[in-house]
Each structure stands twice: as C-alpha cells, then as structure tokens.
N, C-alpha and C. Protein backbone atom coordinates (compact mmCIF):
# COMPACT_ATOMS: atom_id res chain seq x y z
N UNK A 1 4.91 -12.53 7.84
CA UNK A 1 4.43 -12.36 6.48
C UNK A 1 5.32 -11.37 5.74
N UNK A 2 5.81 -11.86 4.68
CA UNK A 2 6.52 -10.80 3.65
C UNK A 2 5.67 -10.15 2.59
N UNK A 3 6.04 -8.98 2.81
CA UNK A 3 4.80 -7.97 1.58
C UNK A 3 6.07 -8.05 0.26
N UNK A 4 5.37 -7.26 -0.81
CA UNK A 4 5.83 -7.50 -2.18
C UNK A 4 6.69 -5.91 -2.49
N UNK A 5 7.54 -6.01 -2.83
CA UNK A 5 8.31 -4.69 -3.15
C UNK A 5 7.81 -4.33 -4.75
N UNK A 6 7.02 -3.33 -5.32
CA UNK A 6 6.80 -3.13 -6.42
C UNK A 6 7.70 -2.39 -6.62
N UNK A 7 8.13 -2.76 -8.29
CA UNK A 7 8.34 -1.30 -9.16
C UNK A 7 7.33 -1.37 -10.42
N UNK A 8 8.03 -0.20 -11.10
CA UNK A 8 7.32 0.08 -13.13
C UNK A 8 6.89 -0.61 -13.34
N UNK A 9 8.38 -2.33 -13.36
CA UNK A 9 8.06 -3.21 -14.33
C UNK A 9 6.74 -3.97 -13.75
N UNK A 10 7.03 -4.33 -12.66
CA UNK A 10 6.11 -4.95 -11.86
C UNK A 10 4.83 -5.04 -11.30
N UNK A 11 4.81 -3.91 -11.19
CA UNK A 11 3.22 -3.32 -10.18
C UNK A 11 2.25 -3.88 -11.25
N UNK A 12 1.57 -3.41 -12.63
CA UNK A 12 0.64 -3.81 -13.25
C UNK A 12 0.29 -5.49 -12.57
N UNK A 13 1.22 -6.17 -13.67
CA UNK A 13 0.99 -7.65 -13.59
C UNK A 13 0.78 -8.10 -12.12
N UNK A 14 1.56 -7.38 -11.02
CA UNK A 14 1.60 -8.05 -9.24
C UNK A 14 0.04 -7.97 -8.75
N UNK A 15 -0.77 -6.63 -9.28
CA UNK A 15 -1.72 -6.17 -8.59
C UNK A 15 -2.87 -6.42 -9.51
N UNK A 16 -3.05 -7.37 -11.03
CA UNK A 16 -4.11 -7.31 -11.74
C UNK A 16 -5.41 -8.28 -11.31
N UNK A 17 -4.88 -9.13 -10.40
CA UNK A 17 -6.15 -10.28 -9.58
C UNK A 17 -5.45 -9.95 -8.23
N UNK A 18 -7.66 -9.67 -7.54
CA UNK A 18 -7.01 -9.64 -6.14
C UNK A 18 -7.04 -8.58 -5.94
N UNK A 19 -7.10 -8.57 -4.19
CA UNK A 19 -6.61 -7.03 -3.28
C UNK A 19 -5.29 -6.90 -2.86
N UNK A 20 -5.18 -5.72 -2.86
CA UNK A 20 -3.98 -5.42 -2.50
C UNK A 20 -3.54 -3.86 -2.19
N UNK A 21 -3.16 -3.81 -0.79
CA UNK A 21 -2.99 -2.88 -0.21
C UNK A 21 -1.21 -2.56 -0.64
N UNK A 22 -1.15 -1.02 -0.69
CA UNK A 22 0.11 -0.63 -2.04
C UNK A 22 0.58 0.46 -0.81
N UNK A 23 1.80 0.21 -0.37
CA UNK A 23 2.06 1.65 0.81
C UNK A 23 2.97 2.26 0.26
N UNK A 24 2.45 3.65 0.00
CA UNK A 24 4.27 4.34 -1.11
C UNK A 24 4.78 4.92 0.27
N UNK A 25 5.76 4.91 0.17
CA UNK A 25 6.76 5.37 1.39
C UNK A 25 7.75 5.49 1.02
N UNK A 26 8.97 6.02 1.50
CA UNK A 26 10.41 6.34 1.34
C UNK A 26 11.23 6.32 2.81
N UNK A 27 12.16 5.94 2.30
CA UNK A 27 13.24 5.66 3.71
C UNK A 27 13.42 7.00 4.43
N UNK A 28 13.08 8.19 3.72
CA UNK A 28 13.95 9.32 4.86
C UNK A 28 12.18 9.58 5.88
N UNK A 29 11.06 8.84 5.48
CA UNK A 29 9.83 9.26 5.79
C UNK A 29 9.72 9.25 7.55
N UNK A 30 9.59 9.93 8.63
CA UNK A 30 9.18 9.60 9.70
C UNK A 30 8.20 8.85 9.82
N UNK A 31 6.88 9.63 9.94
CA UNK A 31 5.53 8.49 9.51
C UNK A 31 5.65 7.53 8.95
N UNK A 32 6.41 7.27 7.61
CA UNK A 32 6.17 5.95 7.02
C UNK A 32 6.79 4.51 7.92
N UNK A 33 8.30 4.94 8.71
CA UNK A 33 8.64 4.29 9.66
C UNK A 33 7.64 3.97 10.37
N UNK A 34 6.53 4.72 11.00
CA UNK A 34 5.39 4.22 12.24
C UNK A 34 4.79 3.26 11.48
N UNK A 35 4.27 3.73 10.24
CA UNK A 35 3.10 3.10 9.58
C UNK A 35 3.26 1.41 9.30
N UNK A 36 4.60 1.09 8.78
CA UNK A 36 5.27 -0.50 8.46
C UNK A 36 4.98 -0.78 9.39
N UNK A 37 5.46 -1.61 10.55
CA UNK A 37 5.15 -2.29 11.35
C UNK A 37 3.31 -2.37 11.67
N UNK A 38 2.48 -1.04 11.57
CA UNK A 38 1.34 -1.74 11.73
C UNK A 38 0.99 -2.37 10.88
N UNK A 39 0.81 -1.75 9.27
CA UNK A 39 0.55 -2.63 8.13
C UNK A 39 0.93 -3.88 7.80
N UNK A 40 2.22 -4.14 8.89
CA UNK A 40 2.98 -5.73 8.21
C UNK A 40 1.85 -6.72 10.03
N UNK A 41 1.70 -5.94 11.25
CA UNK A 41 0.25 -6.63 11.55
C UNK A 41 -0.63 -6.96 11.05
N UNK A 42 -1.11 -5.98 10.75
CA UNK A 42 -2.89 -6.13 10.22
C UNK A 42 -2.59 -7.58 8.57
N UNK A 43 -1.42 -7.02 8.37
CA UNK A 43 -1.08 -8.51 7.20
C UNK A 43 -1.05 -9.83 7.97
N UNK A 44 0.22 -9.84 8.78
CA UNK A 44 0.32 -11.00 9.12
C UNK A 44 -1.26 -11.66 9.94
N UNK A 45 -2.07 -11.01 10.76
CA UNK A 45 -3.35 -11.02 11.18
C UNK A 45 -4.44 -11.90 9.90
N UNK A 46 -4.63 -11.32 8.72
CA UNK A 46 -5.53 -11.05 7.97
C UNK A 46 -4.58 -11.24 6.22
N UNK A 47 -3.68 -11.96 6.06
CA UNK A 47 -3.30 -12.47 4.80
C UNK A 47 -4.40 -12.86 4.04
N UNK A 48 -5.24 -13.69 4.32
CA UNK A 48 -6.03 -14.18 3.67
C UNK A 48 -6.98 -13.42 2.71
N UNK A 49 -6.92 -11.83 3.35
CA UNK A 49 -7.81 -11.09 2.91
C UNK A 49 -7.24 -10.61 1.66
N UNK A 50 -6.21 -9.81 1.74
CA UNK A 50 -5.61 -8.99 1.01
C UNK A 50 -3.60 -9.22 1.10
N UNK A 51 -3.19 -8.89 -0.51
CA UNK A 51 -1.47 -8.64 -0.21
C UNK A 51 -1.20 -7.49 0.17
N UNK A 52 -0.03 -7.43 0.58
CA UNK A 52 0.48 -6.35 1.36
C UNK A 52 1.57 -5.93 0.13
N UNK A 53 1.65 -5.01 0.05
CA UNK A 53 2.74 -4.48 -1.58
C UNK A 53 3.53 -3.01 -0.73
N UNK A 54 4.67 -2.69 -1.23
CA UNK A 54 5.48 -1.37 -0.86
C UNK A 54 5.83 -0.54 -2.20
N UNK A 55 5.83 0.29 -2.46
CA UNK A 55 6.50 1.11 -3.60
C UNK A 55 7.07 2.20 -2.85
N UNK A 56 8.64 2.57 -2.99
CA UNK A 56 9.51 3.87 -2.47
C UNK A 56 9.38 4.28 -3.85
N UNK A 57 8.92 5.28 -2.96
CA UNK A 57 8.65 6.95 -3.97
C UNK A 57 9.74 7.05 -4.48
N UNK A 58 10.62 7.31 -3.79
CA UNK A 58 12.33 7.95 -4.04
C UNK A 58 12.54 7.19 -5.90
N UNK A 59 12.52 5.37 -4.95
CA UNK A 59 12.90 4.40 -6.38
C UNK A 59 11.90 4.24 -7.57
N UNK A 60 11.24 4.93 -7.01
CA UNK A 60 9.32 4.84 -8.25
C UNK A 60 8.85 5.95 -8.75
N UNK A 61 9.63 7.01 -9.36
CA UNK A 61 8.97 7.92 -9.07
C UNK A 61 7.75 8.55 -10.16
N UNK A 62 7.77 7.54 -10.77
CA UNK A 62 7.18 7.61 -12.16
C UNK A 62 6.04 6.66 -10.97
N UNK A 63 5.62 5.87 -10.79
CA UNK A 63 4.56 5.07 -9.60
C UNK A 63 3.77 6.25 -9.02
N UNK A 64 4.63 7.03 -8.33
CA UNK A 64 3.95 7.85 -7.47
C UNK A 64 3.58 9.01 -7.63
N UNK A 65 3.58 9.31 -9.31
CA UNK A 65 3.42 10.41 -10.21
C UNK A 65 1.70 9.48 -10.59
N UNK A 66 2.19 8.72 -11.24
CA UNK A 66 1.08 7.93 -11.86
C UNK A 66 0.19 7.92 -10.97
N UNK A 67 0.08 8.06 -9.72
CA UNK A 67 -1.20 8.10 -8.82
C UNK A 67 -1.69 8.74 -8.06
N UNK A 68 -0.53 10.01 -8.26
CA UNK A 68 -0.93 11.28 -7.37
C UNK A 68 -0.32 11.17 -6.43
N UNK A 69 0.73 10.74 -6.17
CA UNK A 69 0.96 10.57 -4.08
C UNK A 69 1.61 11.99 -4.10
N UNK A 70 0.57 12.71 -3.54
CA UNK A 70 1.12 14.06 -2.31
C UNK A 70 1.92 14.10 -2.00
N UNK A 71 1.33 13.38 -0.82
CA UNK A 71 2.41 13.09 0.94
C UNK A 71 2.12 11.69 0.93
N UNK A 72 3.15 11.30 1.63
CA UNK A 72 3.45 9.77 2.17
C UNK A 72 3.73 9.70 3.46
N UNK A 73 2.98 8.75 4.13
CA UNK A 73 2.51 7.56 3.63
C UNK A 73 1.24 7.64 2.69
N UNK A 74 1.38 7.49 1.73
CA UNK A 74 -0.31 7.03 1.40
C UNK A 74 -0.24 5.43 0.98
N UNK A 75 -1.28 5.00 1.72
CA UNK A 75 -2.17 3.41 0.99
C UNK A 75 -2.92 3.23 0.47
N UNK A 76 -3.28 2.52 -0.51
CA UNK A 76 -3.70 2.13 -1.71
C UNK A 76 -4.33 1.23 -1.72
N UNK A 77 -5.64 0.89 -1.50
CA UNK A 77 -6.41 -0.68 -1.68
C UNK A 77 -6.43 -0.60 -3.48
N UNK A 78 -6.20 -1.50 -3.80
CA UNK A 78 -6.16 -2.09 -5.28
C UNK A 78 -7.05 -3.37 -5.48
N UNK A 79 -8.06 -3.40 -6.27
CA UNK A 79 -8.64 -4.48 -6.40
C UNK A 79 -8.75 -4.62 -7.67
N UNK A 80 -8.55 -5.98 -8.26
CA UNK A 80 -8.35 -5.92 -9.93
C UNK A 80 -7.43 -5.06 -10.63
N UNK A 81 -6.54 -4.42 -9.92
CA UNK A 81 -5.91 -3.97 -10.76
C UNK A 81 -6.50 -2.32 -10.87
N UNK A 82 -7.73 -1.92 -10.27
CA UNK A 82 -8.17 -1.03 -10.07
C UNK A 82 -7.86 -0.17 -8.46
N UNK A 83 -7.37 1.48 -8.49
CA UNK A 83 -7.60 1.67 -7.16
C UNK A 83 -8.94 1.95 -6.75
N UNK A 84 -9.45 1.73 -5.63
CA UNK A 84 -10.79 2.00 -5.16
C UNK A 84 -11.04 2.92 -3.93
N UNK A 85 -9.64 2.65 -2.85
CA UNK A 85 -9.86 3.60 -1.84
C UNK A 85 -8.30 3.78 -1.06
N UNK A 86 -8.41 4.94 -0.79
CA UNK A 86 -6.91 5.43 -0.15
C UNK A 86 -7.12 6.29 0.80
N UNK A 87 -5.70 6.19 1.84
CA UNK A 87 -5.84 7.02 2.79
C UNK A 87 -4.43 7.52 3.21
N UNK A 88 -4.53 9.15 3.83
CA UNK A 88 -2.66 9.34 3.79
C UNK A 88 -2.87 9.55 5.04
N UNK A 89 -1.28 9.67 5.35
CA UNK A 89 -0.74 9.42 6.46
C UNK A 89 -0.95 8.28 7.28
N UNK A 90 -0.53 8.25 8.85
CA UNK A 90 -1.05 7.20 9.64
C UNK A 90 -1.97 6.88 10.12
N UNK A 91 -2.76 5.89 9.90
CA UNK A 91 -3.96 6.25 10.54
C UNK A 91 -4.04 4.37 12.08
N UNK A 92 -5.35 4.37 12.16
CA UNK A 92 -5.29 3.54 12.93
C UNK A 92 -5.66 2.13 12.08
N UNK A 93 -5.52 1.27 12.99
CA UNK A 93 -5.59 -0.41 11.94
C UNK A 93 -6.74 -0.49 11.34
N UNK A 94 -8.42 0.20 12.49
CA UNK A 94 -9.62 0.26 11.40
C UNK A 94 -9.86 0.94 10.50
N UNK A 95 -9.20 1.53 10.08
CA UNK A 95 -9.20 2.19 9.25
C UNK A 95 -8.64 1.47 7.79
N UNK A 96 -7.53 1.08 8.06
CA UNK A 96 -7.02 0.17 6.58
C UNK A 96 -8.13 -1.11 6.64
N UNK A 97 -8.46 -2.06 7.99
CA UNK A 97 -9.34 -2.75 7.51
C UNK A 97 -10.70 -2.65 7.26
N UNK A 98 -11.22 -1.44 7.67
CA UNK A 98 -12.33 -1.04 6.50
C UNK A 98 -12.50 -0.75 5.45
N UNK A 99 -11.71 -0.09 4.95
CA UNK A 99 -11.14 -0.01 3.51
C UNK A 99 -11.31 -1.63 3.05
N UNK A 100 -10.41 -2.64 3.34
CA UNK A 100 -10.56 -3.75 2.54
C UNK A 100 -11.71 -3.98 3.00
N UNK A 101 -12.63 -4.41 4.13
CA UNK A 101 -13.86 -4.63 4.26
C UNK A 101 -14.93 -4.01 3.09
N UNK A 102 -14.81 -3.08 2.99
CA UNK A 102 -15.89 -1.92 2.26
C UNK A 102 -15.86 -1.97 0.85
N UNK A 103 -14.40 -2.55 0.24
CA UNK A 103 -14.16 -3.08 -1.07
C UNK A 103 -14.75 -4.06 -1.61
C-alpha cells in the first residue's frame, strides 16, 4: 500500500472526505524511522478503514506550525477534514487502531 505525501497545496483538498491518518515526520527523525514501517502495516492490513498520508516537517513547515507538532512523530487521525485525535511518538499498533476505531 502507498500512503499520500502531503504538502500546503495539498493537504486541505487530500484530507476533506474520509479518514485519514497524517504522520509528520522528518528524515533526520530516529523514531519516525521505527514508526513508518508499522504505520505502512497497520495500512496495508486495514486500507479499507482509513488513508495513510505523510507530511515532513522539514518540507511543511508552515503544516506543522498549523497544528502544533512539538515533537515528531506525531499522528493525526483526520476525519472530514477535521482533526479528532493524535498521538506522539511511537506507540504500539493498538493504539493508532483505536484511534480510528473510536472516531
């Protein structure tokens, strides 16, 4: 499964129907390295549920202003175009799929 690379132009219109899990990360990130590979599981697993989306901080940084990102990794459930629930750093797979569950 391929997730969606957001930017500026993009993110609104990508994420306005629908869930969608948003991972801001950056290439120099340790954690964010761990975190991809589970998130692109729990996608390929469970597509049906929700898209899988990326925004680098580094290349977004106006994105990751706009939503507060701290620290990264943080994920982003998006539904409608609305965020509803987030969580930073790594966590374990039930955790992101309760989030979409609970949405």
């Amino acid at each position: 499964m391929e997730h969606l690379n957001l930017t500026a132009e993009t993110f609104d219109a990508a994420i306005s129907r629908g869930k969608y899990l948003v991972d801001f990360w950056a290439e120099w990130c340790g954690p964010c390295k761990l975190l991809s590979p589970l998130l692109d599981t729990i996608y390929g697993e469970n597509s049906d549920r929700f898209t899988l989306a990326k925004v680098d901080v580094d290349a977004e940084e106006a994105l990751a202003e706009r939503f507060g990102i701290m620290s990264i990794p943080t994920v982003i459930l998006f539904i409608d175009g609305k965020a509803v629930k987030a969580a930073v750093g790594v966590n374990t797979p039930d955790t992101y799929l309760e989030m979409i569950d609970a949405a």
